[in-house]
Protein backbone atom coordinates (compact mmCIF):
# COMPACT_ATOMS: atom_id res chain seq x y z
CA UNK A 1 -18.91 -15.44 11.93
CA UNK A 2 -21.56 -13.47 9.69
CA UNK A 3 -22.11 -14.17 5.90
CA UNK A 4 -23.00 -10.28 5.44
CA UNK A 5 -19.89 -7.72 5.58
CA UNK A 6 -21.39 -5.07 8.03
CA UNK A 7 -18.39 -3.30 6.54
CA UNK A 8 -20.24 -2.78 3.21
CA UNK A 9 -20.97 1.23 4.09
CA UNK A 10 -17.13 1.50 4.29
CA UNK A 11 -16.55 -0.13 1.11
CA UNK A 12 -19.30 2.28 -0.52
CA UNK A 13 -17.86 5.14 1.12
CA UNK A 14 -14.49 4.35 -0.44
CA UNK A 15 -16.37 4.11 -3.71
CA UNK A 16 -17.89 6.92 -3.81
CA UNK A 17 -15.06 9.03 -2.80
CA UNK A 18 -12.80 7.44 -5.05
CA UNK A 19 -14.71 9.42 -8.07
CA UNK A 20 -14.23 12.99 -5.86
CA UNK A 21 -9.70 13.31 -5.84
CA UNK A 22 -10.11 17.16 -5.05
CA UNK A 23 -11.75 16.23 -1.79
CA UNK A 24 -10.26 13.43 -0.95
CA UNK A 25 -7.25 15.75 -1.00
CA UNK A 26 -8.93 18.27 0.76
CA UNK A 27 -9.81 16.25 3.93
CA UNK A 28 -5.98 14.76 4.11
CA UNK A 29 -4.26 17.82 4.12
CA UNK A 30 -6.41 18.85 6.65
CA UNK A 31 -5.88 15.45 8.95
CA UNK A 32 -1.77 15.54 8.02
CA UNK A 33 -1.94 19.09 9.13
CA UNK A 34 -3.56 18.34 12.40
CA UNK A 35 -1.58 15.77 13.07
CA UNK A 36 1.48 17.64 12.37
CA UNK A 37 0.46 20.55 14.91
CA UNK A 38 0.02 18.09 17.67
CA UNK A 39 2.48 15.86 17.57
CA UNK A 40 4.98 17.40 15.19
CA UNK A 41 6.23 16.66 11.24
CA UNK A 42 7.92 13.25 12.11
CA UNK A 43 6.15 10.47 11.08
CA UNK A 44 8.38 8.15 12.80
CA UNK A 45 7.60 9.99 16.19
CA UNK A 46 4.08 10.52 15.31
CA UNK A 47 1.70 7.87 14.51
CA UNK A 48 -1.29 9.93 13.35
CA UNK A 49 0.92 11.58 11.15
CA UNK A 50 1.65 8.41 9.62
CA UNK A 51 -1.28 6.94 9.05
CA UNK A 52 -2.41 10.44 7.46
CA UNK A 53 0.94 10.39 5.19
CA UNK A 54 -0.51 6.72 4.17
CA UNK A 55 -3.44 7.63 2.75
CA UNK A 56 -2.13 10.27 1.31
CA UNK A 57 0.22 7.90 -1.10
CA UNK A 58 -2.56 5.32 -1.38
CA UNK A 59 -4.26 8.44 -3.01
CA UNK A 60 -1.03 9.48 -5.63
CA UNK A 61 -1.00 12.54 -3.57
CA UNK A 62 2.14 14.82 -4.98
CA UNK A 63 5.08 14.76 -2.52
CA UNK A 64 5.49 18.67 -2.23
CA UNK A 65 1.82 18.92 -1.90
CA UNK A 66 1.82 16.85 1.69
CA UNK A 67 5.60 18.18 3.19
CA UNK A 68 3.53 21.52 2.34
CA UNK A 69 0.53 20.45 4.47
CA UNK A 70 3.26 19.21 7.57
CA UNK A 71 4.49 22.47 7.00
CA UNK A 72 1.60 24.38 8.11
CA UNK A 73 1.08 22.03 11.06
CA UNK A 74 4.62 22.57 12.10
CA UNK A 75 3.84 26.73 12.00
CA UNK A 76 7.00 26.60 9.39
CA UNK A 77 4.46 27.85 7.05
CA UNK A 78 1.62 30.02 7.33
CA UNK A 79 -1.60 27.60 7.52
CA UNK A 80 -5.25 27.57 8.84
CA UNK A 81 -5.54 26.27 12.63
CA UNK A 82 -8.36 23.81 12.09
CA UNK A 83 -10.82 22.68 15.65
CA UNK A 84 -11.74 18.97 15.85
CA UNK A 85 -15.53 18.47 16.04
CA UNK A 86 -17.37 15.17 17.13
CA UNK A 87 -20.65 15.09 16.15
CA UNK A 88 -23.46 12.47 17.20
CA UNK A 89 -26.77 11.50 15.73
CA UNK A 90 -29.56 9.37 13.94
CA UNK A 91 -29.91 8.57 10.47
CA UNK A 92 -32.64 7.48 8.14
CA UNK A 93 -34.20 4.11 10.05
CA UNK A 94 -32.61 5.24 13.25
CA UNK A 95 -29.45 4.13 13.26
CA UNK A 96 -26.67 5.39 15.02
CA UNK A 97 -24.05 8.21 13.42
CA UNK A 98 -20.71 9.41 14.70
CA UNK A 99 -19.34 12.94 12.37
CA UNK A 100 -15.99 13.92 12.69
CA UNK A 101 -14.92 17.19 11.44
CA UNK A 102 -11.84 19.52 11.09
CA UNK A 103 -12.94 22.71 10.85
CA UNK A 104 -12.31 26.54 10.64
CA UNK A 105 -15.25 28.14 11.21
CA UNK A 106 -17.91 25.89 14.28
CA UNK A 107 -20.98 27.66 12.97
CA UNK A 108 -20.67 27.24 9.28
CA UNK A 109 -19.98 23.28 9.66
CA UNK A 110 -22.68 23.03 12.10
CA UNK A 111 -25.09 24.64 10.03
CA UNK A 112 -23.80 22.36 7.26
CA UNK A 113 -24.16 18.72 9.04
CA UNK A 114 -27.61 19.57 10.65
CA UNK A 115 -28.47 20.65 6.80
CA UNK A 116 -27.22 16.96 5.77
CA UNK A 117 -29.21 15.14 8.66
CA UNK A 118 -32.33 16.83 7.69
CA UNK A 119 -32.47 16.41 4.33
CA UNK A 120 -31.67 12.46 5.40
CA UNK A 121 -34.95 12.82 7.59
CA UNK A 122 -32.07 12.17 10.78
CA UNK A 123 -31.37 14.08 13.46
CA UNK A 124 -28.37 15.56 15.25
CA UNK A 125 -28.42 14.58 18.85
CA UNK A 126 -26.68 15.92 21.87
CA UNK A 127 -23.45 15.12 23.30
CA UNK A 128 -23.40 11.48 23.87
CA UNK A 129 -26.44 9.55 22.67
CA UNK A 130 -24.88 7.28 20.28
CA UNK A 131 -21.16 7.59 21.09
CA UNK A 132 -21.69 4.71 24.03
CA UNK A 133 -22.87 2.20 20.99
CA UNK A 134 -19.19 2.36 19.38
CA UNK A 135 -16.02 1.02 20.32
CA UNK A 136 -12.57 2.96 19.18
CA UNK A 137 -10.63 -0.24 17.62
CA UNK A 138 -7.71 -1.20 15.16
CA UNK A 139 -9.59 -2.90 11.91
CA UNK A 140 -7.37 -4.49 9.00
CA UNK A 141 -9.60 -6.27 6.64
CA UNK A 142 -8.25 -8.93 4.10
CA UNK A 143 -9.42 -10.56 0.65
CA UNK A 144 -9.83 -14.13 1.39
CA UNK A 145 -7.61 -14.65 -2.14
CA UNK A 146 -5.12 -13.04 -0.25
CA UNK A 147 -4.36 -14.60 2.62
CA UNK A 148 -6.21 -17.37 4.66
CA UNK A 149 -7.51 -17.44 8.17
CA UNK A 150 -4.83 -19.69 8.99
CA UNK A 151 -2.07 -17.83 7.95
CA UNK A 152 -3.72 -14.51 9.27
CA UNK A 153 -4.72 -15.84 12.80
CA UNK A 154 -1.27 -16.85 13.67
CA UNK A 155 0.65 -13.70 12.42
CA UNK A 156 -2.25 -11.09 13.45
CA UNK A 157 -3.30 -12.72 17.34
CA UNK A 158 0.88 -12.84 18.14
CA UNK A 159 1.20 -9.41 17.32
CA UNK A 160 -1.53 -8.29 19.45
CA UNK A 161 -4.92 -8.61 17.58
CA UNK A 162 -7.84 -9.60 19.83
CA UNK A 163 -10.50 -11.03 17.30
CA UNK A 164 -10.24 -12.08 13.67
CA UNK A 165 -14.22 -12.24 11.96
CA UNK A 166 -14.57 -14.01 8.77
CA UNK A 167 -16.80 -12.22 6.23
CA UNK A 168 -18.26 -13.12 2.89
CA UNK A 169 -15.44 -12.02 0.79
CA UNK A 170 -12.83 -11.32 3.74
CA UNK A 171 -11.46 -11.50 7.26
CA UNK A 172 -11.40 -8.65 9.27
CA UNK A 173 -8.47 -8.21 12.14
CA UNK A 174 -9.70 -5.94 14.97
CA UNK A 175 -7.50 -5.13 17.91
CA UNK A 176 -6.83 -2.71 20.41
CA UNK A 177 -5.58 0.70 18.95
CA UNK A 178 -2.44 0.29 21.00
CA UNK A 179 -2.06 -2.54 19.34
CA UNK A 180 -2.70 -1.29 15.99
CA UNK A 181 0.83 -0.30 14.45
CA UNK A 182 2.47 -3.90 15.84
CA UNK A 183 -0.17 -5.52 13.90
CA UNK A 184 -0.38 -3.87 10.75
CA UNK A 185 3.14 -4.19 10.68
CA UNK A 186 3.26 -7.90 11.33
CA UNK A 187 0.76 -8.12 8.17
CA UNK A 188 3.80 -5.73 5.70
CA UNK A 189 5.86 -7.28 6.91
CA UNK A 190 3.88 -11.20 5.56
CA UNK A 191 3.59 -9.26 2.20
CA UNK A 192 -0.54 -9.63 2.58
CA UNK A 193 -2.32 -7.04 0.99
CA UNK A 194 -5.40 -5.73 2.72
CA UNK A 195 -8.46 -3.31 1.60
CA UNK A 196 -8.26 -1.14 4.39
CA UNK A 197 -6.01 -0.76 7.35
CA UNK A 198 -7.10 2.53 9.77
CA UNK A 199 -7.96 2.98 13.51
CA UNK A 200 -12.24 3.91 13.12
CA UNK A 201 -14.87 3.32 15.55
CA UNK A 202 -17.37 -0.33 15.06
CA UNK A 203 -20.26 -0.71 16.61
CA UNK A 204 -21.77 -3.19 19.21
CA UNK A 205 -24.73 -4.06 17.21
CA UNK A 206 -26.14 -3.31 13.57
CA UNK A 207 -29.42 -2.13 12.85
CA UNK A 208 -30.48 -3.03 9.32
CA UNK A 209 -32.12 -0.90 6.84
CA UNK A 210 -34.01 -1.82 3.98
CA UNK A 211 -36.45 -0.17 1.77
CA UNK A 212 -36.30 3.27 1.10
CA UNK A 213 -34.45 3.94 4.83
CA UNK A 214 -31.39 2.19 2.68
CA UNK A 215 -31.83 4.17 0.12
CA UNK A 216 -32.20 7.11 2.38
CA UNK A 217 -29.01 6.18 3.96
CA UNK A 218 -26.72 5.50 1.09
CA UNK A 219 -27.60 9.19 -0.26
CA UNK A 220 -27.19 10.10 3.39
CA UNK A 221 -23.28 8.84 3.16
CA UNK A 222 -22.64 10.56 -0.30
CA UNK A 223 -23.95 13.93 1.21
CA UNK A 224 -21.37 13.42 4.01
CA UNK A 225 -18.91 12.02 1.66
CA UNK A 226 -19.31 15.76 -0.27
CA UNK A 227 -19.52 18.03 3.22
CA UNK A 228 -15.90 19.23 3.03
CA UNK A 229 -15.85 19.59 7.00
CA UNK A 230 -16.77 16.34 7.23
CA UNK A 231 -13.77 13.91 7.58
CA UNK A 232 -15.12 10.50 8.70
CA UNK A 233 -18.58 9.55 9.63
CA UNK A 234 -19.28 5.76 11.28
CA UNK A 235 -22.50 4.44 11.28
CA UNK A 236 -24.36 1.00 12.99
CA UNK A 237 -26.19 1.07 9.98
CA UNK A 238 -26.57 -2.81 7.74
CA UNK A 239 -27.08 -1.98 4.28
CA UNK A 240 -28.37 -5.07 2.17
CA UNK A 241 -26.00 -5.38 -1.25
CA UNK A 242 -28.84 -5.54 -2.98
CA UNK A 243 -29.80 -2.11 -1.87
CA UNK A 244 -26.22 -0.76 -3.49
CA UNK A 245 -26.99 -2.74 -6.23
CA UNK A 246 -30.15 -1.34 -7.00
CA UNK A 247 -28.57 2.25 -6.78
C-alpha cells in the first residue's frame, strides 16, 4: 500500500489530452481500425475492438464517424493499412519508456519519436532494454468515494483480479489480461464508476524524478501526447504532485 499514486503520469496524460479532441480522435480511429482488420467489425467477437469502441464513446465520438473507421478495417471501405510499432527507451532521469505506434509510413514516425526523445535529453534504445521492466496487466482504478475496498475486493478477486493496491485518492484492480473483461464486467455490472479501465503495461519498480528531470518529463509526455503516431507511451517514471502543480 503506497500513499503516492504512481499512476499520476496517466492521470496527466488524460489531462492533457483531454484539451487536444482532434487527436484524441485521430489515434482511435486508427486503434478501432486495427482492431477491426484483425479480428473483424464485431465487437462482441472482438475484444480489442471493444475496448477501442469504448473510448471512443467516453470521448462523444459521432456514431457514423467510428462504423466508418470499422469500415476501413473490415476492407468494406477504402482505408490506410496502418503497421504496429513498439518502441523502447530512456527518458529525462533515466527512466524507462515503452512507445506504441500505428503507423503508415516506419521512417517518418521514427524520425519523429527519436526527434521527441532528444529534445527530452532521452534516448531511444534497441529492441528490448526496457520492455523486461514492464508487465502486460488488466488495471481498473476506483475513487475511494465510489466504492470501498471492501466492496471492491470481494466483487473484483471472484471475478479473477489478482491484486487490489490502495492509493491516495483510489484503489487500483490489476489482474491478468485474460482476466480483464470478467472483471471489468463484474465492476458494470456493481454500478461502480471507475477513472480508467484499459489493458496497459505497469512497471516492476518506479524511479522518481524530481527537479528539472520532472519537469523534463512532464513536457516529455505532452510531446508524445501531440506525436500523432504515437498511440500510448508507459513509463516507470514517479512524478511528485507537486511537480504538476508547479507546471
Amino acid at each position: 500500500m503506497s500513499g503516492h499514486s504512481k499512476w499520476s503520469t496517466i492521470k496527466h496524460k488524460k489531462g492533457a489530452t483531454d484539451a487536444k479532441r482532434g487527436k484524441i480522435f485521430t489515434k482511435i480511429i486508427k486503434e478501432i481500425t486495427v482492431a477491426a482488420r484483425m479480428g473483424g467489425g464485431d465487437p462482441e467477437t472482438n475484444p480489442r475492438l471493444r475496448s477501442a469502441l469504448i473510448s471512443a464513446r467516453s470521448e462523444n465520438m459521432p456514431k457514423d464517424t467510428f462504423e466508418r473507421a470499422i469500415k476501413k478495417g473490415t476492407g468494406d471501405l477504402e482505408g490506410v493499412d496502418y503497421e504496429e510499432i513498439l518502441y523502447e527507451g530512456y527518458g529525462p532521469g533515466g527512466v524507462a519508456v515503452l512507445v506504441e505506434c500505428l503507423t503508415d509510413n516506419r521512417n517518418r514516425t521514427i524520425a519523429e519519436v527519436r526527434q521527441v526523445f532528444n529534445k527530452a535529453g532521452g534516448n531511444v534504445g534497441t529492441d528490448g532494454c526496457v520492455a523486461w521492466m514492464f508487465d502486460k496487466k488488466g488495471l481498473i482504478i476506483v475513487n475511494k468515494e465510489d466504492s470501498d475496498e471492501e466492496t471492491l475486493m470481494e466483487l473484483a478477486l471472484d471475478a479473477g483480479a489478482e491484486d487490489i493496491k490502495e492509493e491516495t485518492q483510489s484503489f487500483e484492480i490489476i489482474c491478468e489480461p485474460a482476466d480483464f473483461e470478467a472483471v471489468k464486467e463484474t465492476i458494470d455490472a456493481a454500478d461502480i464508476k471507475y477513472e480508467m479501465a484499459e489493458i496497459t503495461m505497469i512497471p516492476q519498480n518506479m524511479t522518481k524524478v524530481e527537479g528539472k528531470d520532472a519537469e523534463q518529463m512532464i513536457n516529455f509526455m505532452d510531446a508524445m501526447d501531440d506525436c500523432d503516431d504515437i498511440q500510448k507511451f508507459y513509463s516507470n517514471a514517479d512524478i511528485p504532485d507537486e511537480a504538476f502543480d508547479a507546471m
